[in-house]
C-alpha atoms as a PDB file:
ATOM      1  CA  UNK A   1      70.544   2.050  61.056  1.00  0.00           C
ATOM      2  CA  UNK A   2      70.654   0.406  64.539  1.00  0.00           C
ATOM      3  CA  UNK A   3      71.269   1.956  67.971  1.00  0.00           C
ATOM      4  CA  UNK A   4      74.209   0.403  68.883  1.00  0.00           C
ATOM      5  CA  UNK A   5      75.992   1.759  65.476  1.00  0.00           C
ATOM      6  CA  UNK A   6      75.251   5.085  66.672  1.00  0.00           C
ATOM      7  CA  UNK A   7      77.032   4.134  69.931  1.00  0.00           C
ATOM      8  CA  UNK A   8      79.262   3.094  67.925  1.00  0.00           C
ATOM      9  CA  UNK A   9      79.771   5.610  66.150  1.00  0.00           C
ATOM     10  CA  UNK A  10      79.940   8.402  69.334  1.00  0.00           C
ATOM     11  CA  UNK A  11      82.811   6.127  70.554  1.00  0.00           C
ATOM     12  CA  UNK A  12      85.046   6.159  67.872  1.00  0.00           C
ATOM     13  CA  UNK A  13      84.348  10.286  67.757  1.00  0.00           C
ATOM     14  CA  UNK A  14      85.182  10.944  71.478  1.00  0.00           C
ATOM     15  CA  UNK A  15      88.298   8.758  71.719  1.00  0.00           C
ATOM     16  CA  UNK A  16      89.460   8.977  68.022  1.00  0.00           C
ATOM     17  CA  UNK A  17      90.693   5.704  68.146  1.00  0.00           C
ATOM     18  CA  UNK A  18      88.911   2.513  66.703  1.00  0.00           C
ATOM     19  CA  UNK A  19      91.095   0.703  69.569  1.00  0.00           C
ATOM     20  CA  UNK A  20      90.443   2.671  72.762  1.00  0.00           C
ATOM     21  CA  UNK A  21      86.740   2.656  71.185  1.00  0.00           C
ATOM     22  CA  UNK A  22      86.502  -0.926  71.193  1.00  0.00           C
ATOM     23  CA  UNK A  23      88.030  -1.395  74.639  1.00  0.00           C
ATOM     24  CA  UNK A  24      85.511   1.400  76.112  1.00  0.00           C
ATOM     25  CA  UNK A  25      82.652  -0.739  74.842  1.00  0.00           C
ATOM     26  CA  UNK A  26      84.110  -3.763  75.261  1.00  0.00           C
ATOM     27  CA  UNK A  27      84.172  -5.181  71.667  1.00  0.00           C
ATOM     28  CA  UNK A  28      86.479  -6.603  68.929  1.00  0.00           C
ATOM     29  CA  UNK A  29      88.086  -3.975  66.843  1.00  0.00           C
ATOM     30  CA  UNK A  30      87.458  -5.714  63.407  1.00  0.00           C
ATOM     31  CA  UNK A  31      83.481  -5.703  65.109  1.00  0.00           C
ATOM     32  CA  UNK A  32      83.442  -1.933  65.653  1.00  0.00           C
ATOM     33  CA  UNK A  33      85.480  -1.002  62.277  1.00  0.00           C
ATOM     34  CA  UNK A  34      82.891  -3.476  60.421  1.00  0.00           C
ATOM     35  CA  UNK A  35      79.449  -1.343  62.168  1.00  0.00           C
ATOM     36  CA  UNK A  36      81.329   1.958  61.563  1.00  0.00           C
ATOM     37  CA  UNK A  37      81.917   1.132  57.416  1.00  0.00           C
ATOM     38  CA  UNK A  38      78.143  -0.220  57.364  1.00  0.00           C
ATOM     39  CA  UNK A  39      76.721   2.880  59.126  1.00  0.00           C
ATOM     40  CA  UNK A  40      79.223   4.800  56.362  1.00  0.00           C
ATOM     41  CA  UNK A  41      77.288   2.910  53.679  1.00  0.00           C
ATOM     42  CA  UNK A  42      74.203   3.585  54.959  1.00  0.00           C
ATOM     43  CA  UNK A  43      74.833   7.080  54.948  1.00  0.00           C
ATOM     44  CA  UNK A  44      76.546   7.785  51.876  1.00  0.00           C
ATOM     45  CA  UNK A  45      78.750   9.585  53.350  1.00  0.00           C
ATOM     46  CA  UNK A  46      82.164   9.039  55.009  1.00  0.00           C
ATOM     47  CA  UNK A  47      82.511  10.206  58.701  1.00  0.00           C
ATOM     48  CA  UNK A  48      86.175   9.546  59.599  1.00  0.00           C
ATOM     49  CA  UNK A  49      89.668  10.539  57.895  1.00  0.00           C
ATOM     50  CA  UNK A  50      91.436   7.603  59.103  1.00  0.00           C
ATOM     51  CA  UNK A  51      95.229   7.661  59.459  1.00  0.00           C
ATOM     52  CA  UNK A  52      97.953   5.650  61.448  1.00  0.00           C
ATOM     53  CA  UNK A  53      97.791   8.175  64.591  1.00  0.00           C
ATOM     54  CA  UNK A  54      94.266   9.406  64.650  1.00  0.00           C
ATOM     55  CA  UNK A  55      90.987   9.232  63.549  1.00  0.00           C
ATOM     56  CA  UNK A  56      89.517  12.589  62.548  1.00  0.00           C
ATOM     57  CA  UNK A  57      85.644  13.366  61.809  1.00  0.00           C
ATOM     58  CA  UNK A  58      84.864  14.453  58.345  1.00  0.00           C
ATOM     59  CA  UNK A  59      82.738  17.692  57.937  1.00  0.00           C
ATOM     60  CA  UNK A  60      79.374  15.226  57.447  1.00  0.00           C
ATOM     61  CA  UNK A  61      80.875  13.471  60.704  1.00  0.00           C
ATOM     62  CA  UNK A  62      81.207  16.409  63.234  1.00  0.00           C
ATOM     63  CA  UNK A  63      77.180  17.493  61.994  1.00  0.00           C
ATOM     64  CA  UNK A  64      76.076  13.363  61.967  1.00  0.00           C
ATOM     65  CA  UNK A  65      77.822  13.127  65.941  1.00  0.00           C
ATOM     66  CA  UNK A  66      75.445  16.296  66.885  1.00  0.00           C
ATOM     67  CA  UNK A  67      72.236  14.291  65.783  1.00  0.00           C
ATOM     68  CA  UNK A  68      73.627  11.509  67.392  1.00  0.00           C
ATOM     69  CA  UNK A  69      74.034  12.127  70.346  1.00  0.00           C
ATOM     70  CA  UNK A  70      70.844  14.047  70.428  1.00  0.00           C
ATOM     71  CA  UNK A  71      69.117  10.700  69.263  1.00  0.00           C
ATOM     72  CA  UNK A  72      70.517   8.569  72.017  1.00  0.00           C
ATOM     73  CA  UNK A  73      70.007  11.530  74.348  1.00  0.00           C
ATOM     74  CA  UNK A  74      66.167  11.343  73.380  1.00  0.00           C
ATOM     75  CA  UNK A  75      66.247   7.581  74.161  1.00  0.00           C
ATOM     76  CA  UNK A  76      67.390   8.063  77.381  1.00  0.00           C
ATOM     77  CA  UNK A  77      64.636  10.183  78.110  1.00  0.00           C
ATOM     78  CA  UNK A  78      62.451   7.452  76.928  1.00  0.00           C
ATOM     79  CA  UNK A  79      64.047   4.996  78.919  1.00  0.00           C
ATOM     80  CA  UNK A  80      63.381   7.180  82.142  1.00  0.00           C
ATOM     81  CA  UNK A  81      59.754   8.048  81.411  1.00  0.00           C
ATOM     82  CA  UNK A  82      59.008   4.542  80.383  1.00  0.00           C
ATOM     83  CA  UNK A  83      61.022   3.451  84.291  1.00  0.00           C
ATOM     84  CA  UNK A  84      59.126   6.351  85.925  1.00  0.00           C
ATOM     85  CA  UNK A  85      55.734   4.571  84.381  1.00  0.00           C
ATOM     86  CA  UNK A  86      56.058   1.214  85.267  1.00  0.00           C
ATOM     87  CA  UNK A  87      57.697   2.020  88.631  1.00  0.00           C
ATOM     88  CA  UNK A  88      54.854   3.973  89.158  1.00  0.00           C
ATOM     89  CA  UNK A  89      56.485   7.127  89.854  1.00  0.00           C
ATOM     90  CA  UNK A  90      54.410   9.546  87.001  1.00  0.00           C
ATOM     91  CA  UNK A  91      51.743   8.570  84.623  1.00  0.00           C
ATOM     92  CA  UNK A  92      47.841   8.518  84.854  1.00  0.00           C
ATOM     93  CA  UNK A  93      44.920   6.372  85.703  1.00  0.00           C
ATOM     94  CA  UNK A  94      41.399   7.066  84.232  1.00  0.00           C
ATOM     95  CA  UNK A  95      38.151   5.210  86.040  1.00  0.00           C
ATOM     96  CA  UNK A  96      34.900   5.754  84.848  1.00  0.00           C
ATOM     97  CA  UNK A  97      31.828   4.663  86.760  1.00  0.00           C
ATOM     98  CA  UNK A  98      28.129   4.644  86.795  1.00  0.00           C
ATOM     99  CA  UNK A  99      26.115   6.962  88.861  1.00  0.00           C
ATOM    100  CA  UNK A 100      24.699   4.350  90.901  1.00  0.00           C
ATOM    101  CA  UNK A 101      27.809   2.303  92.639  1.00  0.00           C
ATOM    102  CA  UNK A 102      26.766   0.198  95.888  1.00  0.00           C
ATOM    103  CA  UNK A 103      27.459   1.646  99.573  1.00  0.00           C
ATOM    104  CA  UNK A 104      29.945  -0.783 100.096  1.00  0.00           C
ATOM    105  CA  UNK A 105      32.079  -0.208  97.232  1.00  0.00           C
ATOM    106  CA  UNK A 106      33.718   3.372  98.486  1.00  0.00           C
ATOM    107  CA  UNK A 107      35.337   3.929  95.433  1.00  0.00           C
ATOM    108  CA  UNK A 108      36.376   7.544  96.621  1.00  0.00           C
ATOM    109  CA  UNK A 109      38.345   5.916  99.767  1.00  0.00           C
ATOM    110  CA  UNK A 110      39.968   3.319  97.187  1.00  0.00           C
ATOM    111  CA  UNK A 111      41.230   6.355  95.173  1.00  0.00           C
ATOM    112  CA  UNK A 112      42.660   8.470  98.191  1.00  0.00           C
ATOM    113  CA  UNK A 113      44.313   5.160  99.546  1.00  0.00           C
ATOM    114  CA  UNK A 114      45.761   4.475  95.775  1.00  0.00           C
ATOM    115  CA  UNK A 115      46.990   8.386  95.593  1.00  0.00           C
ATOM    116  CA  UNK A 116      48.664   7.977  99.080  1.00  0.00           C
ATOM    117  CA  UNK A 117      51.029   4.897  98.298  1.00  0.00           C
ATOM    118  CA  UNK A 118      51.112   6.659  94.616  1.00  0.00           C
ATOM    119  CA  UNK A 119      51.246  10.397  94.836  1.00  0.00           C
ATOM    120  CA  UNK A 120      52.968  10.383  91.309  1.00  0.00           C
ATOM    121  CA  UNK A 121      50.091   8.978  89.544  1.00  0.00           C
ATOM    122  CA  UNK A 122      47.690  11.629  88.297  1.00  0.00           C
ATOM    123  CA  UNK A 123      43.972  10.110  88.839  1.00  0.00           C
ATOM    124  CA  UNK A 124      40.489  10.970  86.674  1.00  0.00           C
ATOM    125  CA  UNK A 125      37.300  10.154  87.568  1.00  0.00           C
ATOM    126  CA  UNK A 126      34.541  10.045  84.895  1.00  0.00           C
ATOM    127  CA  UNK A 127      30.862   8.840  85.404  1.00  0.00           C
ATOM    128  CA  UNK A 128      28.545   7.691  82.317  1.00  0.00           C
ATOM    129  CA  UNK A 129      25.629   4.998  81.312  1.00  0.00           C
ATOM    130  CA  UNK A 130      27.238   1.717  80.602  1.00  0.00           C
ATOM    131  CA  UNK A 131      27.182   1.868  76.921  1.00  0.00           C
ATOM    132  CA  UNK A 132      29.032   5.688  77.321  1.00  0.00           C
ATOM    133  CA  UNK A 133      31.945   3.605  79.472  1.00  0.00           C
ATOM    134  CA  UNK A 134      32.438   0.932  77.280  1.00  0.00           C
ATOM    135  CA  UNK A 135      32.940   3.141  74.573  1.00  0.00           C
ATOM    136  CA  UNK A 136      35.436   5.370  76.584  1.00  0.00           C
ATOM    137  CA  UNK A 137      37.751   2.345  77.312  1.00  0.00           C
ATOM    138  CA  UNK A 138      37.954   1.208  73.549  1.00  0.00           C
ATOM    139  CA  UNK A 139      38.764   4.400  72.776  1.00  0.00           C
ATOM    140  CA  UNK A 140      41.739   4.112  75.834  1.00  0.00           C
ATOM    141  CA  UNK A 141      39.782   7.521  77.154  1.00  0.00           C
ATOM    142  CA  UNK A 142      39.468   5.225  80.390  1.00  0.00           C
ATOM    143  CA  UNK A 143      41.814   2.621  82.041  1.00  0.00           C
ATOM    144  CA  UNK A 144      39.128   0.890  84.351  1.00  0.00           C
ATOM    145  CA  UNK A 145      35.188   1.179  84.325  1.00  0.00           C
ATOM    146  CA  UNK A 146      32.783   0.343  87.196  1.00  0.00           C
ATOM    147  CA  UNK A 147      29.781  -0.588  85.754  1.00  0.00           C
ATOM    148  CA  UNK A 148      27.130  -3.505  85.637  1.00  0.00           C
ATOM    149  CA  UNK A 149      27.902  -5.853  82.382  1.00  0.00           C
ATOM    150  CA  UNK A 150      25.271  -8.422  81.341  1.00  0.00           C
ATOM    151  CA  UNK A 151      27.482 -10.008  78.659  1.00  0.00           C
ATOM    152  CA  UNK A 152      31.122  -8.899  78.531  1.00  0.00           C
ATOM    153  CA  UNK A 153      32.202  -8.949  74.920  1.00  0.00           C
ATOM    154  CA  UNK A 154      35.529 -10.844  74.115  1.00  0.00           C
ATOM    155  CA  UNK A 155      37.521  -7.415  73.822  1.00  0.00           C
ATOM    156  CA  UNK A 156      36.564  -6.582  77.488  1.00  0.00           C
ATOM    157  CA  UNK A 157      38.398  -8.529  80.732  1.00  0.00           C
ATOM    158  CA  UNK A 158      35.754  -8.455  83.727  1.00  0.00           C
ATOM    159  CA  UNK A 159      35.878  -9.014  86.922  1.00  0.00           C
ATOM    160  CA  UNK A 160      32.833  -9.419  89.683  1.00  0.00           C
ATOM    161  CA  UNK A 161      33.222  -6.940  92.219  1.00  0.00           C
ATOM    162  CA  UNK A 162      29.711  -7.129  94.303  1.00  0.00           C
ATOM    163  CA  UNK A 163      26.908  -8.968  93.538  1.00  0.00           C
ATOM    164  CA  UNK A 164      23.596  -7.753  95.319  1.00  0.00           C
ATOM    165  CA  UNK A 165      19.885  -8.878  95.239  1.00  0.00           C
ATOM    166  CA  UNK A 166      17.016  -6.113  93.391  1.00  0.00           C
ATOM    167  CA  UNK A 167      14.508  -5.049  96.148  1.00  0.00           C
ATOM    168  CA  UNK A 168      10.932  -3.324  95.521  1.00  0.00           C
ATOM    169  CA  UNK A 169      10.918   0.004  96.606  1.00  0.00           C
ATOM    170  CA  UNK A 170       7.496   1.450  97.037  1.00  0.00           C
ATOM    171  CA  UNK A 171       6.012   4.460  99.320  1.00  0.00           C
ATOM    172  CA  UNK A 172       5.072   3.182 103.104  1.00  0.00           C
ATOM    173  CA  UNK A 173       1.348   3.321 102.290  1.00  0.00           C
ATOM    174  CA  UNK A 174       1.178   1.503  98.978  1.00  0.00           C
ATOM    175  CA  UNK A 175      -0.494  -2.161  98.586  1.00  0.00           C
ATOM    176  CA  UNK A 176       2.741  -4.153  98.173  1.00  0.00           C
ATOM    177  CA  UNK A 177       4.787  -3.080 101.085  1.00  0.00           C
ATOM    178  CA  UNK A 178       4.977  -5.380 104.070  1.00  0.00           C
ATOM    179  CA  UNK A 179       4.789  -7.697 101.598  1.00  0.00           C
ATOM    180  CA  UNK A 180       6.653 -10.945 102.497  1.00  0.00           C
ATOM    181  CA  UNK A 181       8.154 -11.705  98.902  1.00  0.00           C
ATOM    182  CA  UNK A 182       6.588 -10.461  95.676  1.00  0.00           C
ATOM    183  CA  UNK A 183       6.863 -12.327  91.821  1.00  0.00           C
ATOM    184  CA  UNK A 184       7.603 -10.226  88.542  1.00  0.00           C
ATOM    185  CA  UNK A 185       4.161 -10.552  87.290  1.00  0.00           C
ATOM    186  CA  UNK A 186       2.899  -8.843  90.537  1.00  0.00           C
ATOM    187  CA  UNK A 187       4.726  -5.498  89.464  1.00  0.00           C
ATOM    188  CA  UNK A 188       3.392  -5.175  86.373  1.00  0.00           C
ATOM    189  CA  UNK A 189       0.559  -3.518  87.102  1.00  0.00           C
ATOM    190  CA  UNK A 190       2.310  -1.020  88.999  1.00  0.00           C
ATOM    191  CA  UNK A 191       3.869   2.716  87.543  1.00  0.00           C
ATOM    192  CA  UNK A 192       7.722   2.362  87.625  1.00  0.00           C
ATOM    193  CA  UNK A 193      10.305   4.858  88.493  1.00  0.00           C
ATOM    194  CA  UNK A 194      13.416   3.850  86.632  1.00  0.00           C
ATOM    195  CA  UNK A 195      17.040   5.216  85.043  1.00  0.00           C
ATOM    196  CA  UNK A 196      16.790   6.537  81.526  1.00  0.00           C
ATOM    197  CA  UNK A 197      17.343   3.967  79.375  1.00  0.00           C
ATOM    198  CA  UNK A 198      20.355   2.017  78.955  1.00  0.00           C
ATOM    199  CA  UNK A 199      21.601   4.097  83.169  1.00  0.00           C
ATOM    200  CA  UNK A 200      21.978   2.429  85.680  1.00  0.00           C
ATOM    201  CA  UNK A 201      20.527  -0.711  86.227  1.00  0.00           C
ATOM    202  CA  UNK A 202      17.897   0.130  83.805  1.00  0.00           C
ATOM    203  CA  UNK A 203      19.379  -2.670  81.539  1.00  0.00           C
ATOM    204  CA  UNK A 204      19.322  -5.680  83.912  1.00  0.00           C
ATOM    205  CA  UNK A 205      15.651  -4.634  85.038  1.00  0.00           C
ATOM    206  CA  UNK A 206      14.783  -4.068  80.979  1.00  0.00           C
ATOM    207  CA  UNK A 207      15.934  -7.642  80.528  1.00  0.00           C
ATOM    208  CA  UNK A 208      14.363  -9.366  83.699  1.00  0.00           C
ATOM    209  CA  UNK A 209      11.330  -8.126  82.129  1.00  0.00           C
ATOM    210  CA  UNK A 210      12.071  -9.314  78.763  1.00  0.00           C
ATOM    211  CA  UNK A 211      13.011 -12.806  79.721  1.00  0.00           C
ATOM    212  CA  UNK A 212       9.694 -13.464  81.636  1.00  0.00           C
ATOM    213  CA  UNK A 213       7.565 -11.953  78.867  1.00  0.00           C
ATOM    214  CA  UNK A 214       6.147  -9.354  80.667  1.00  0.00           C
ATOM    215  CA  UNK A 215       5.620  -5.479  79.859  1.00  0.00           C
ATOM    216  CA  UNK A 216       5.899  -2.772  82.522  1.00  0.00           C
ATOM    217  CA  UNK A 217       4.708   1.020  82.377  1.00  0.00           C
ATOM    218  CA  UNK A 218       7.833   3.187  83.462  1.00  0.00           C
ATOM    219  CA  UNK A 219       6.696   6.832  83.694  1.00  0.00           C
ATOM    220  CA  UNK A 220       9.342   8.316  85.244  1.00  0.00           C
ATOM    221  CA  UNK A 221      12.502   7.823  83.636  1.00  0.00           C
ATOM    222  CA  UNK A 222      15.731   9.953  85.663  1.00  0.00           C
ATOM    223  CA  UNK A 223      19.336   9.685  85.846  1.00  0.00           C
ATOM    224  CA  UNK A 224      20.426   9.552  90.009  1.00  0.00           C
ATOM    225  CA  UNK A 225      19.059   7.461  93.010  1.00  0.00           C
ATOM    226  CA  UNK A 226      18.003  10.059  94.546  1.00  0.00           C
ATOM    227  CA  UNK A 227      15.355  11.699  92.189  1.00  0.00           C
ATOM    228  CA  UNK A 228      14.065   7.805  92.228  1.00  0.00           C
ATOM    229  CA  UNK A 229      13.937   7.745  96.041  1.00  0.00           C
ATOM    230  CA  UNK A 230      11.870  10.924  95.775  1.00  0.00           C
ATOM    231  CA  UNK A 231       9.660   9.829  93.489  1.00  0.00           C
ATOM    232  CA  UNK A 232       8.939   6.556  94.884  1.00  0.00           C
ATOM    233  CA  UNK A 233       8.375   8.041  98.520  1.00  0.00           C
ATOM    234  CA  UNK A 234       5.592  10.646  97.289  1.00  0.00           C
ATOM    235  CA  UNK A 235       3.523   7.596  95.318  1.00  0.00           C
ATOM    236  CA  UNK A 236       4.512   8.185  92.231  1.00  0.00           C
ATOM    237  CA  UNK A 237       5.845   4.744  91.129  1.00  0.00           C
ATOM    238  CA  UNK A 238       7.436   1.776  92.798  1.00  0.00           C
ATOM    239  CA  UNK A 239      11.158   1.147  91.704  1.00  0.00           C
ATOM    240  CA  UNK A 240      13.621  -2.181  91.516  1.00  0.00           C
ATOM    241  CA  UNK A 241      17.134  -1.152  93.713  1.00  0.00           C
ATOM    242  CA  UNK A 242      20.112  -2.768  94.980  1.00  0.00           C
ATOM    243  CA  UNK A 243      19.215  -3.410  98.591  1.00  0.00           C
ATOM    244  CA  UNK A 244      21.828  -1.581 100.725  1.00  0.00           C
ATOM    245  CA  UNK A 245      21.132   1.181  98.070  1.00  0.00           C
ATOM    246  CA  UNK A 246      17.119   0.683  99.259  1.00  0.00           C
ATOM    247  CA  UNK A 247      18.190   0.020 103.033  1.00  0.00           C
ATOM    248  CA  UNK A 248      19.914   3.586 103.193  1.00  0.00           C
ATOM    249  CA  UNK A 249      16.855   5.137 102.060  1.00  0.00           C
ATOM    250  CA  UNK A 250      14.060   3.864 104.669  1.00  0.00           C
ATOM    251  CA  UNK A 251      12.236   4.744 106.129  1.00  0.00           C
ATOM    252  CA  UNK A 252      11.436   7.140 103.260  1.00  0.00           C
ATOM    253  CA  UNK A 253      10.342   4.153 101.394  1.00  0.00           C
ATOM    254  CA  UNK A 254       9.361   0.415 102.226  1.00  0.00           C
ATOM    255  CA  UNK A 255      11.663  -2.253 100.606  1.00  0.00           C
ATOM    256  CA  UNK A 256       9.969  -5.770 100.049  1.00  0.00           C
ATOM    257  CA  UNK A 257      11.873  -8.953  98.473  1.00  0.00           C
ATOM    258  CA  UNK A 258      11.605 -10.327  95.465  1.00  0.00           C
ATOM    259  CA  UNK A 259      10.930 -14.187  94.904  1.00  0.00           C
ATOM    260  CA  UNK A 260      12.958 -16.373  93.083  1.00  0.00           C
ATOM    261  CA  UNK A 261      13.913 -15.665  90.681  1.00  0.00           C
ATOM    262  CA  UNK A 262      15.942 -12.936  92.754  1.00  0.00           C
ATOM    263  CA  UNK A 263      17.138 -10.371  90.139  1.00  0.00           C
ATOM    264  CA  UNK A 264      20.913  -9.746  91.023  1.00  0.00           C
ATOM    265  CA  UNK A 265      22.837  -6.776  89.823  1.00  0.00           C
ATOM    266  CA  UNK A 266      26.339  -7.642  89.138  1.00  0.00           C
ATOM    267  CA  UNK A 267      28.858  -4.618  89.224  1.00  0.00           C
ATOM    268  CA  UNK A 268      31.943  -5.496  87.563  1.00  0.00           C
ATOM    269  CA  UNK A 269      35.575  -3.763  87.115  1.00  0.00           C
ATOM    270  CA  UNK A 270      36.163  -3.714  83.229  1.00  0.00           C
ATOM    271  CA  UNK A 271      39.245  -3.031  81.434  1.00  0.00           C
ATOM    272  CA  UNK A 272      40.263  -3.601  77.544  1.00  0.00           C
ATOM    273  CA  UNK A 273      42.153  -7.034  77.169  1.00  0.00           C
ATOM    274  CA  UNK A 274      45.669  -6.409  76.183  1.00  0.00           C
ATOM    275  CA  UNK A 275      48.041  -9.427  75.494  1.00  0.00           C
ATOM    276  CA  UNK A 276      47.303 -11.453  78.796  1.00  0.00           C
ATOM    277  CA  UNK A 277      44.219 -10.605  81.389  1.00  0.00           C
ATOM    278  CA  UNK A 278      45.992  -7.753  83.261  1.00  0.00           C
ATOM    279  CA  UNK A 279      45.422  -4.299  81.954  1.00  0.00           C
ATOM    280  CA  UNK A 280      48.488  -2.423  80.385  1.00  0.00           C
ATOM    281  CA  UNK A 281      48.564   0.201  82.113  1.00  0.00           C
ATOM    282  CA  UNK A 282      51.013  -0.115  85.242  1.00  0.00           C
ATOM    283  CA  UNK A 283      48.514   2.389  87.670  1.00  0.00           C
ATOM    284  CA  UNK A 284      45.440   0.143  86.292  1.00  0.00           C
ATOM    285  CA  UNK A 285      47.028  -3.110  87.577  1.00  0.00           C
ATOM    286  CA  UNK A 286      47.935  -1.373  90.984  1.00  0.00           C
ATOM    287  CA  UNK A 287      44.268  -0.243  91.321  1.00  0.00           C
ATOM    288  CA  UNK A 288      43.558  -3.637  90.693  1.00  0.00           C
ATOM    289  CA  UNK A 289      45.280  -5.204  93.439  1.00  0.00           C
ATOM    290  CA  UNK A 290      43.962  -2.504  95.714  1.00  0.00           C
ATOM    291  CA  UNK A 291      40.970  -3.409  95.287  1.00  0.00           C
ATOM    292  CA  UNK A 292      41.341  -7.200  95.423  1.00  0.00           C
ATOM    293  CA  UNK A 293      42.903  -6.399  99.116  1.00  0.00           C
ATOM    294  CA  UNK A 294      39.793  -4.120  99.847  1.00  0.00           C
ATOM    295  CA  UNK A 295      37.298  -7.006  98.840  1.00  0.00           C
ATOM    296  CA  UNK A 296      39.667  -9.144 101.268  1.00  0.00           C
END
C-alpha cells in the first residue's frame, strides 16, 4: 500500500466521481481507476459501489476512508515536525564537556548567543571524563562533546578547537619555579597533583609520560582545577596545566615552561559521523557554525 493510493483513494470518496477525482489531482482516469482496483486487491475488500451516476463507499469503504485520512493526517504532522526541525524552529541540542575547558573557549556565551538566534531549540549541558562523553554520543545521549581526543576513532568526526601549551605549576617557594624552561625527566622526582584517571587532561599527561619512559608519583588524584590549584599552592605537589588555565591562577602558584618537547593539549568538538562530516542533527550543525564564527 502506497501513500498516494490512499490519496487516491480520499479523492474518489469526497467527490464520488473517478472523473472529478482525477481532475482534482491532476491525473488520467484509467491511472486513478487502475490504483483504486490495486488498493481493492490489496485489501480484500471492495470500497466503492460503482454505477453510471455515482460512486458510493461500501460499508468496509466509509470505515477504510476514517483510517485514511487519519493516516495522511498523521503524515502531515510528520511533515511539520520534521520542517519545524530542520528549520530550526523546535528540537534539541545536547553538549557534553569536560570539567576543565580553556578561558577562552566561553562555551556558556556560545550557548546564550545560539539560544538567542534559536529560542526554539531546547539546549542540555552535560559534563563527564572523556571516556564518559564518548560513550554518551554513541549512544546519541549527546549531539556534540568538548573534550581533549588523543586518537579520534573512525566513528567520531573531530575538529581542533584550541590548542594550548602544558605549563608546570608549582607553589612560589618550591625549587623549580623561576625556572627558565624545565625537561620531563626533571619532574619526576617531584609529587604530582593530577585529575583522576582518565579526567581531564590526565590522559595526555599519562601518555607524555609513557612515551618518554618515565614514571611519576601522583598523590593527589581530584576531579576540578580548582582543588589542583589548592593543592599545588600549599606544597603539596606540582601539577601540568593549560597555561591561560595556570595564568588565571597566579600568583597563587608559579607557572614555569616546559622544553621541547612542549606537551600541547588539544581540545576538540566531537560528534558521531553520520553519512558525510556534518552532524545530523540540524541544531548540532548550527552550533557548529557558531562556533567556527567565534574562532573567527
Amino acid at each position: 500500500m502506497e501513500l498516494r493510493q490512499l490519496q487516491h483513494f480520499i479523492a474518489v470518496a469526497e467527490e464520488r466521481s473517478f472523473t472529478r477525482a482525477a481532475e482534482r489531482i491532476h491525473i488520467v482516469q484509467s491511472a486513478l481507476s487502475t490504483s483504486i482496483r490495486t488498493l481493492e486487491e490489496d485489501l480484500q475488500a471492495r470500497l466503492f459501489v460503482r454505477s453510471t451516476r455515482q460512486v458510493q463507499l461500501t460499508p468496509a469503504g466509509q470505515v477504510f476512508l476514517e483510517k485514511a485520512r487519519e493516516v495522511l493526517r498523521v503524515i502531515d504532522v510528520g511533515r511539520e515536525s520534521v520542517a519545524d526541525i530542520e528549520g530550526l524552529r523546535s528540537g534539541s541540542l545536547s553538549i557534553g564537556t569536560v570539567h576543565s575547558l580553556p578561558a577562552f573557549l566561553d562555551l556558556p556565551s556560545l550557548i546564550s548567543r545560539f539560544h538567542g538566534t534559536n529560542s526554539g531549540i531546547e539546549v542540555r549541558l552535560r559534563q563527564g571524563d572523556s571516556a564518559g562523553l564518548m560513550g554518551q554520543l554513541r549512544a546519541g545521549q549527546l549531539d556534540l562533546a568538548f573534550l581533549p581526543l588523543l586518537d579520534p576513532p573512525d566513528d567520531i568526526v573531530t575538529r581542533i578547537v584550541a590548542c594550548e601549551d602544558m605549563v608546570v605549576a608549582t607553589p612560589q617557594n618550591h625549587p623549580l619555579a623561576g625556572r627558565g624552561e624545565v625537561t620531563l625527566d626533571e619532574l619526576v622526582g617531584y609529587p604530582f597533583v593530577d585529575f583522576e584517571i582518565g579526567w581531564g587532561t590526565r590522559p595526555l599527561i599519562d601518555r607524555a609520560f609513557g612515551l618518554a619512559g618515565f614514571q611519576r608519583r601522583t598523590v593527589f588524584d581530584v576531579t576540578d582545577v580548582e582543588t589542583i590549584i589548592d593543592l599545588v599552592s600549599k606544597g603539596l605537589g606540582i601539577a601540568l596545566l593549560p597555561e591561560t588555565i595556570a595564568e588565571m591562577r597566579t600568583p597563587r602558584i608559579a607557572i614555569t615552561e616546559m622544553a621541547e618537547p612542549v606537551i600541547c593539549w588539544e581540545l576538540v568538538v566531537a560528534h558521531l559521523r553520520g553519512e558525510g562530516s556534518a552532524p545530523v542533527n540540524g541544531a548540532a550543525r548550527a552550533f557548529l557554525e557558531l562556533l567556527t564564527f567565534f574562532e573567527t
